[in-house]
Protein backbone atom coordinates (compact mmCIF):
# COMPACT_ATOMS: atom_id res chain seq x y z
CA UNK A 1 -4.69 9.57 79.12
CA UNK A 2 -4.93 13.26 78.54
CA UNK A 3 -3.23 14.57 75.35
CA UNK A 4 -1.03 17.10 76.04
CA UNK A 5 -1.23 20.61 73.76
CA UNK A 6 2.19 21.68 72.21
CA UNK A 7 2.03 25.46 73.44
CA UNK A 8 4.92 26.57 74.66
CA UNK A 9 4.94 26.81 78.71
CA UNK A 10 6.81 30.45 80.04
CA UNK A 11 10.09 29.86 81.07
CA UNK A 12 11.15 31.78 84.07
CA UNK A 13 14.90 33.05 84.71
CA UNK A 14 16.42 34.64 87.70
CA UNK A 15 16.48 37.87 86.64
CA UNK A 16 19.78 38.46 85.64
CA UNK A 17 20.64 39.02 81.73
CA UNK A 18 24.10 37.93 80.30
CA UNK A 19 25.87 40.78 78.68
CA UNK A 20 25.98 40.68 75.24
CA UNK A 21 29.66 39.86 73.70
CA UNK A 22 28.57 42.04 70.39
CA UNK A 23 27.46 45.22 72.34
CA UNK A 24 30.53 47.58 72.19
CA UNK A 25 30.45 51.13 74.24
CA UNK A 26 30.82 53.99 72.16
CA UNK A 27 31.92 57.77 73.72
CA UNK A 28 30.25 60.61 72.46
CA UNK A 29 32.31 62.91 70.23
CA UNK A 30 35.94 62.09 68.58
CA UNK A 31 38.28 59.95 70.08
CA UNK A 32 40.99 61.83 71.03
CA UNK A 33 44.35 61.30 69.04
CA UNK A 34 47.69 60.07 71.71
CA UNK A 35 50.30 62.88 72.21
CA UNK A 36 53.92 61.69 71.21
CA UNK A 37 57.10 63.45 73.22
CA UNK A 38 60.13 64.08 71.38
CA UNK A 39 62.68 61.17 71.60
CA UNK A 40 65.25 61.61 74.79
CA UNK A 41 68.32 61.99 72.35
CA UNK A 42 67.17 65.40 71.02
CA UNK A 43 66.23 66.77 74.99
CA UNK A 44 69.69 66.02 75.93
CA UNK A 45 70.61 67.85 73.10
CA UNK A 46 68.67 70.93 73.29
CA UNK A 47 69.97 71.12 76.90
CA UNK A 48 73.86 70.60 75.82
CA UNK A 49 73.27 73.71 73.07
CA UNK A 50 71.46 75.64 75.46
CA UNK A 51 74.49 75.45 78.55
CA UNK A 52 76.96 75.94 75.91
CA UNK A 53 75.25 78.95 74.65
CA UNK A 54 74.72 80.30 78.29
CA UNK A 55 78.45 79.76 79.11
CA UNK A 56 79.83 81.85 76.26
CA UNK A 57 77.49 84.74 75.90
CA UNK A 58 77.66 84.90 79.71
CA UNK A 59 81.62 84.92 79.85
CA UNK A 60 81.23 87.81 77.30
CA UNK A 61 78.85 89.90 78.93
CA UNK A 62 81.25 89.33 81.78
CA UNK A 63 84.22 90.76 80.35
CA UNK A 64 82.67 93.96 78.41
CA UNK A 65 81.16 94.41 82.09
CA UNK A 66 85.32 94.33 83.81
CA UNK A 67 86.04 96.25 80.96
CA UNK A 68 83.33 99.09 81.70
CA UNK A 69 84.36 99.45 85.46
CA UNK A 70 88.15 99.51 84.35
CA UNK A 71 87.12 102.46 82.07
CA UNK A 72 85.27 103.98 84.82
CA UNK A 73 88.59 103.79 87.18
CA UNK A 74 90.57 105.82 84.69
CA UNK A 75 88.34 108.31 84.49
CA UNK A 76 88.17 108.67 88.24
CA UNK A 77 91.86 108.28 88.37
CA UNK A 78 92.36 111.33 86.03
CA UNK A 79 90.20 113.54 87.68
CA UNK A 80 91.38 113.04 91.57
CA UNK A 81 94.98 113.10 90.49
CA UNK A 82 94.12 116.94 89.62
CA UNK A 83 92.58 117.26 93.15
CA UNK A 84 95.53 115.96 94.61
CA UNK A 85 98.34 118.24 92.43
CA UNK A 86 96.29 121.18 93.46
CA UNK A 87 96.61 120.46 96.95
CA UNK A 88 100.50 119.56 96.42
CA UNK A 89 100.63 122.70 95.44
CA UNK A 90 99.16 124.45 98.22
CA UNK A 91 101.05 121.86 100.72
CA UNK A 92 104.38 123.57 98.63
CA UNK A 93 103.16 127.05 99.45
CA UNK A 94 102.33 126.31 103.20
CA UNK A 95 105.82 124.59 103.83
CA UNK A 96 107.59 127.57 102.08
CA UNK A 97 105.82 130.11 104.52
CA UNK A 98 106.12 127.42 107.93
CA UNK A 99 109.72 127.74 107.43
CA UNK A 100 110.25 131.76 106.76
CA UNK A 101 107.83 132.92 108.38
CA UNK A 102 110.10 135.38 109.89
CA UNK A 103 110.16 137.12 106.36
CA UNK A 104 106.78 138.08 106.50
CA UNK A 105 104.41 140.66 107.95
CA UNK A 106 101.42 139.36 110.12
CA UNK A 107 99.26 140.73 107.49
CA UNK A 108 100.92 138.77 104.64
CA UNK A 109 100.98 135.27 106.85
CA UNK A 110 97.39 135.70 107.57
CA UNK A 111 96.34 136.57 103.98
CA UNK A 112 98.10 133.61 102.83
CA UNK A 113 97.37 131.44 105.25
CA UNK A 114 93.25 131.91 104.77
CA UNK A 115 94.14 131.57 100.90
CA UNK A 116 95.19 127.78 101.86
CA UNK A 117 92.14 126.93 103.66
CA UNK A 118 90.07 128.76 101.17
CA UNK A 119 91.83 126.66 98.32
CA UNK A 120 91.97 123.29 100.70
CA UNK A 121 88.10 123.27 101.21
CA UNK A 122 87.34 124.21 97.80
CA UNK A 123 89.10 121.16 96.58
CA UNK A 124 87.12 119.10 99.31
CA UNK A 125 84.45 120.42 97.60
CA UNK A 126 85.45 119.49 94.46
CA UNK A 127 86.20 116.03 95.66
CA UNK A 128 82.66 115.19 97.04
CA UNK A 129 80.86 115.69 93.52
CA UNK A 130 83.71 112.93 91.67
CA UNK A 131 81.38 110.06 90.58
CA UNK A 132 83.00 107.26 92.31
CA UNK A 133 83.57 103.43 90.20
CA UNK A 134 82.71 100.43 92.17
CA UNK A 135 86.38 99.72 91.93
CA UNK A 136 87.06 103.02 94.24
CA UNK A 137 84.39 102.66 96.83
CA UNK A 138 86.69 101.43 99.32
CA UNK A 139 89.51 104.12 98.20
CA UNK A 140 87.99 107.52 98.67
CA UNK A 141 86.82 107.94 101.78
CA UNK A 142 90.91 107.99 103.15
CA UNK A 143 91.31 110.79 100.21
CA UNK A 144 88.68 112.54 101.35
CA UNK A 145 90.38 112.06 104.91
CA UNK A 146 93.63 113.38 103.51
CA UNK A 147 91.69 116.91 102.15
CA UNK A 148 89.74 117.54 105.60
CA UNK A 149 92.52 116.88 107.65
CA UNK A 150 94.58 119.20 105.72
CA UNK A 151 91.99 122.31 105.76
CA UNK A 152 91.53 121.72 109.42
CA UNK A 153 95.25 121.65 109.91
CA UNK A 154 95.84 124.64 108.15
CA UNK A 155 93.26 126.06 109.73
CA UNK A 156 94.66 125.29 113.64
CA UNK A 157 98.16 126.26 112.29
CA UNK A 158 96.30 130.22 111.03
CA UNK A 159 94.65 130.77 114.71
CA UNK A 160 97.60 129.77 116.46
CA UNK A 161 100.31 131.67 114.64
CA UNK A 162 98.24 134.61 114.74
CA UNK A 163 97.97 134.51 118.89
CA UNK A 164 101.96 133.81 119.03
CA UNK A 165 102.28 137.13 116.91
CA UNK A 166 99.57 139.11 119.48
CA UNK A 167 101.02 137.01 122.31
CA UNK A 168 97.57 136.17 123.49
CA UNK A 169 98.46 132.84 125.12
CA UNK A 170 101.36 131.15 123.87
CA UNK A 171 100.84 127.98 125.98
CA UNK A 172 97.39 127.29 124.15
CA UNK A 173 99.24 128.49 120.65
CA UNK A 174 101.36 125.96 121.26
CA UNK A 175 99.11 123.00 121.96
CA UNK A 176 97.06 124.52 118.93
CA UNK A 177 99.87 124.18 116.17
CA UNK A 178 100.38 120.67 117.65
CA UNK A 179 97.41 119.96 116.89
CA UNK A 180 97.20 121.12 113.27
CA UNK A 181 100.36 119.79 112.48
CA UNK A 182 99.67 116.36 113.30
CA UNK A 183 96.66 116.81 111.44
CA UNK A 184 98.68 117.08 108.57
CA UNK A 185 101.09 114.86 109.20
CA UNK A 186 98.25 112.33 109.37
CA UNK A 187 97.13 113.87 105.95
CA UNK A 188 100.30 113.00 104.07
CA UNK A 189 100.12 109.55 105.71
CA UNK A 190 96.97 108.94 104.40
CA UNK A 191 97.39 110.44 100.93
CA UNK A 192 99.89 108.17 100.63
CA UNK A 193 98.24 105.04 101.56
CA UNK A 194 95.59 106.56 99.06
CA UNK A 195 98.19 106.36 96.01
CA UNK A 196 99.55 102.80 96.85
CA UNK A 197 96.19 101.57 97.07
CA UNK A 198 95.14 102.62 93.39
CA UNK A 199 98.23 102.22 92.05
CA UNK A 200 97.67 98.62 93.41
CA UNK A 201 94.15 98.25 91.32
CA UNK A 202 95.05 99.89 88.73
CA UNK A 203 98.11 97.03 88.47
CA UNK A 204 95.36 94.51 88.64
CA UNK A 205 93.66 96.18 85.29
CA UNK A 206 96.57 96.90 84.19
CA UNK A 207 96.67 100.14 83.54
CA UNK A 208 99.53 102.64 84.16
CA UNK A 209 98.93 105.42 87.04
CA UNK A 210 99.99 109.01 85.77
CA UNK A 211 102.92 110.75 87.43
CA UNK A 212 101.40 112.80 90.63
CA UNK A 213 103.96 115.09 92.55
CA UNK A 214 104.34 114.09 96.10
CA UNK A 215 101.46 115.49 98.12
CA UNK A 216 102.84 116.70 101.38
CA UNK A 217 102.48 119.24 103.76
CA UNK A 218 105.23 118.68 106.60
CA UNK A 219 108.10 117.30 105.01
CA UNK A 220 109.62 116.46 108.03
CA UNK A 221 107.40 114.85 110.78
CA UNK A 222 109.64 115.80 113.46
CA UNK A 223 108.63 119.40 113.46
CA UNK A 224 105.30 118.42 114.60
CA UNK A 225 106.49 116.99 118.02
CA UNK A 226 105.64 118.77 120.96
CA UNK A 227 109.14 120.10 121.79
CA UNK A 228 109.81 121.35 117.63
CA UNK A 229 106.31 123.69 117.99
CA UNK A 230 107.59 125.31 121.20
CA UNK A 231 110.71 125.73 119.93
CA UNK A 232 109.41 127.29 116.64
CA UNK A 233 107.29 129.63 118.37
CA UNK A 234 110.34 130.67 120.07
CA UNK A 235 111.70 131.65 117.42
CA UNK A 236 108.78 133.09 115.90
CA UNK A 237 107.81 136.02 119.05
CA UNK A 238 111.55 136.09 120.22
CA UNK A 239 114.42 135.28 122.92
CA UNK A 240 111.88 134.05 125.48
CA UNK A 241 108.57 132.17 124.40
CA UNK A 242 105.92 134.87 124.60
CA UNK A 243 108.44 137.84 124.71
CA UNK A 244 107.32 141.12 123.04
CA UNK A 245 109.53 142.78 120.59
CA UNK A 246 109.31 146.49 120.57
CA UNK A 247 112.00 148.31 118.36
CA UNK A 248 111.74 150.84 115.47
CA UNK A 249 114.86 152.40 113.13
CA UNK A 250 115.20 154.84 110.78
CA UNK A 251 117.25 152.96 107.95
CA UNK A 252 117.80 155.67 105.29
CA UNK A 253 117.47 159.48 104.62
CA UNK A 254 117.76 161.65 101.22
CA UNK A 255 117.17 165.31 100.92
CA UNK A 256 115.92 167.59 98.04
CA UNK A 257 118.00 169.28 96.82
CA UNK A 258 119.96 166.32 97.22
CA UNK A 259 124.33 166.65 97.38
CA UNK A 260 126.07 167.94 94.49
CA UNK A 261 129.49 167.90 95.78
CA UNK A 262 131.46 167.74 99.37
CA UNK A 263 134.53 170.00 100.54
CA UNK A 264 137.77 169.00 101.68
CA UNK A 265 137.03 167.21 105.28
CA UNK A 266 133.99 165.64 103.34
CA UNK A 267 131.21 167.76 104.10
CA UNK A 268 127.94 167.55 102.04
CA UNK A 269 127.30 170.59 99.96
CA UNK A 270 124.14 170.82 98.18
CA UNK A 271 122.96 173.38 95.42
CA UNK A 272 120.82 176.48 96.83
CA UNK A 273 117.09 175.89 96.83
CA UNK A 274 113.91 177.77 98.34
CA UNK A 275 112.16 174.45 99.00
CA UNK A 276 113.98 172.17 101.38
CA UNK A 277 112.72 168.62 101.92
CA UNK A 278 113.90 165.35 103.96
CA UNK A 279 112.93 161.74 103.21
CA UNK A 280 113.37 159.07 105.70
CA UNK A 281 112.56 155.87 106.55
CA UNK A 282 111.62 153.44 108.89
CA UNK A 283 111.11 150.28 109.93
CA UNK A 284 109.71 148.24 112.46
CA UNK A 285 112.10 145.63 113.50
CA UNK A 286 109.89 144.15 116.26
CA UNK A 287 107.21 141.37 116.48
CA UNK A 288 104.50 143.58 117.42
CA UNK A 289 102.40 146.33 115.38
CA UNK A 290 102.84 150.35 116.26
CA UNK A 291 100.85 152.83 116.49
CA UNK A 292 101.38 156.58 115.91
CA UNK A 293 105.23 156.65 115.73
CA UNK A 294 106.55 159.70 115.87
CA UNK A 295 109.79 160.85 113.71
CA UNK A 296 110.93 164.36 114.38
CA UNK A 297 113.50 166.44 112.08
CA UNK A 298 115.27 169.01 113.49
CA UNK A 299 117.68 171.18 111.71
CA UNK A 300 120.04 173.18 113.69
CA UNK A 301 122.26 175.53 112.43
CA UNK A 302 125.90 176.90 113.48
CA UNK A 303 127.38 179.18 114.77
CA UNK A 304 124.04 180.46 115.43
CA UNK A 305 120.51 179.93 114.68
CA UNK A 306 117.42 179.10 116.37
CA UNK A 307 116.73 175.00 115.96
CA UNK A 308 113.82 174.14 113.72
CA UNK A 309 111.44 171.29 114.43
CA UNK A 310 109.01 169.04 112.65
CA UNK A 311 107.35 166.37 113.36
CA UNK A 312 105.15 163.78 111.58
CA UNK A 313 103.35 160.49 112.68
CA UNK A 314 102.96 157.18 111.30
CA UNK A 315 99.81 155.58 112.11
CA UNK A 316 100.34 151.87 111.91
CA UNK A 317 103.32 149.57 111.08
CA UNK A 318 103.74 145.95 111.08
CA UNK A 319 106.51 143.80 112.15
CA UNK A 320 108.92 144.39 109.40
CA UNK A 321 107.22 146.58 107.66
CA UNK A 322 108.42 150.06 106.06
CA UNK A 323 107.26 153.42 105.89
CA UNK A 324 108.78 156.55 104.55
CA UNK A 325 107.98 159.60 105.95
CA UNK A 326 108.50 163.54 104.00
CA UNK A 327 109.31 166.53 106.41
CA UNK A 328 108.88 169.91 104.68
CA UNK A 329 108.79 173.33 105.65
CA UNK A 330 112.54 173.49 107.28
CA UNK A 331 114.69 176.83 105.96
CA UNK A 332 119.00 176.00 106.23
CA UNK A 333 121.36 178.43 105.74
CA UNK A 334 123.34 179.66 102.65
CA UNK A 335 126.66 180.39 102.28
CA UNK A 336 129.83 178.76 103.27
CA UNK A 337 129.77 180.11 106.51
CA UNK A 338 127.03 178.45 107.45
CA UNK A 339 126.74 174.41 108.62
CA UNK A 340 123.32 172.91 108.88
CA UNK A 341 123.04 169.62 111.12
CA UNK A 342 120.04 167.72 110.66
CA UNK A 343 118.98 165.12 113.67
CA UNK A 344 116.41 162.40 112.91
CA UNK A 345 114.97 160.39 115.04
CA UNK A 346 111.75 157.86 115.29
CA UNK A 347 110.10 156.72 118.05
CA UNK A 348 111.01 155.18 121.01
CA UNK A 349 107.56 153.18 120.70
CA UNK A 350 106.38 152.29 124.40
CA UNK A 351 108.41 149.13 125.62
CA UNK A 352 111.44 149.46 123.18
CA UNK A 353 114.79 148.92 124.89
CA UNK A 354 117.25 148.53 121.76
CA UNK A 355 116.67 152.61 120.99
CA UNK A 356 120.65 153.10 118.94
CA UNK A 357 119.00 152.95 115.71
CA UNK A 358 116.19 155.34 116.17
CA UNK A 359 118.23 158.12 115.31
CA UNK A 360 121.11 159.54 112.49
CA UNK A 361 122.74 162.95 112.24
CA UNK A 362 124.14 164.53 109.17
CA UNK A 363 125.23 167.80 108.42
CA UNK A 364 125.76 170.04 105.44
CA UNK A 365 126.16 173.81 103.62
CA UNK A 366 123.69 175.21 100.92
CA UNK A 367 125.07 177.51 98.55
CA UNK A 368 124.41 180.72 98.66
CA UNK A 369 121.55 181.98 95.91
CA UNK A 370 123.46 182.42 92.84
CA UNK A 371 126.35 180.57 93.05
């Protein structure tokens, strides 16, 4: 029997090798440490503090903002209310001439009347460079309505007036002053609205609104109707609408020497002097300017005597408008014996029909030299 050595025979396996239970993996570098979060109680709280803080601050900054734009509709309120006393003034002024315009000379009405526009745009002006709040932005565009419509109207009232006075076309005049005087009847309308509106926001701030006179230019709406203008303009160029008033008087007279006493059946008697002179005036009591008037003196004297003449011109004079004229160069007789008559008389001026107070007569003596 064959013996058998005790060397150990290979042993063969599959292939596969059982992981080791005491091999651990370890990562290169430092383990990194676990991040903690802070505990849910103290988010919640952060977030609380945070809203709360938020909420006050913010209602602050809210109310220093209300009261910034409440400081900034004072100011504005301050300043327009000037604007708008400056035009109640001029609406005073063009109501005062509307309504007497009769006691004025073309010249004057259209001097005054270009003052108001000049003074109504300049306040326009003035208007348009007022920093407006927030709290106005809806507010002055109707004031700046209100100041345009009142130039314009002023202006439309000017041109028309000023054609009724040359009687250019009274039909357009008419339909021209309409015009401009609904313009600023519209005005005060709006001016209004204007001042009920602030004084509304200004209520809401409460604030007080200073005291503004009443801003109006046509009182009375009425006299901007159709039927009012024509009948104005009527009255304005005379009897008839479009009628041309011719008429000139001589109102008063003085001499030099002037009287120094009268006789018995009341006859002036005035002190001798070489140098004789007359002063008279006149006035133009129509609607329409003259030209070269002429006023003649004429001194006749009885029983006998050769009349003496002079003559002198004025060269322009308006409607209502005065002018005194000095005639020299006339010789009366002295002594007691002797009356002097003196006949003045101005115009007629071409078209005048009322010619009874063109002319006045008075008569006199001059004492003798050395009496």
């Amino acid at each position: 029997m064959a013996k058998y050595s005790n060397s150990r025979q290979p042993r063969y396996t599959s292939g596969r090798r059982k992981p080791s239970l005491s091999r651990r993996v370890r990562t290169v570098g430092p383990t990194p440490s676990r991040r903690r979060g802070p505990a849910p109680v103290l988010i919640i709280l952060a977030v609380i503090v945070a809203f709360i803080f938020c909420w006050v601050f913010g209602r602050g900054c809210s109310g220093n903002q209300e009261a910034k734009e409440n400081e900034k509709l004072r100011t504005y309120t301050s300043t327009v209310n000037k604007l708008i006393q400056r035009s109640a003034g001029v609406g005073v002024q063009f109501d005062n001439l509307r309504r007497n315009i009769e006691d004025y000379t073309k010249a004057d009405v259209s001097r005054k009347l270009t003052q108001m526009v000049s003074d109504s745009s300049d306040i326009s002006k003035q208007l348009k460079k007022v920093q407006v709040p927030q709290k106005a932005q809806d507010l002055n565009p109707l004031l700046e309505l209100s100041f345009e419509d009142r130039e314009g109207g002023v202006h439309k009232f000017h041109v028309a007036v000023l054609d009724v006075f040359d009687k250019k076309n009274t039909e357009n005049a008419s339909s021209v002053m309409y015009e401009g005087l609904m313009d600023l009847v519209l005005s005060d309308e709006v001016a209004l609205r204007f001042r009920e509106r602030l004084e509304g926001k200004l209520k809401a701030a409460k604030m007080t609104l200073e005291k503004v006179a009443d801003s109006v230019f046509v009182p009375k709406q009425g006299d901007a109707l159709p039927a009012s203008v024509n009948e104005y303009i009527s009255g304005i160029s005379g009897t008839e609408t479009g009628s041309e008033l011719h008429g000139v008087a001589v109102t008063q007279y003085s001499t030099s020497p002037a009287r120094a006493d009268r006789t018995e059946s009341g006859l002036s008697i005035l002190p001798f002097s070489k140098n004789f002179t007359v002063k008279v005036a006149v006035e133009n009591q129509g609607n329409q300017e003259e030209e070269d008037i002429p006023v003649v003196v004429t001194l006749t004297i009885s029983p006998e005597g050769t009349p003496q003449k002079k003559t002198r011109k004025i060269s322009k004079l308006a409607p209502k408008e005065t002018a005194t004229v000095v005639i020299e160069g006339l010789k009366p007789a002295t002594g007691e014996d002797s009356k002097n008559t003196i006949t003045i008389k101005a115009g007629p001026v071409p078209h005048e029909k009322k010619t009874d107070n063109n002319q006045m007569e008075f008569s006199f003596i001059m004492r003798a030299e050395g009496d």
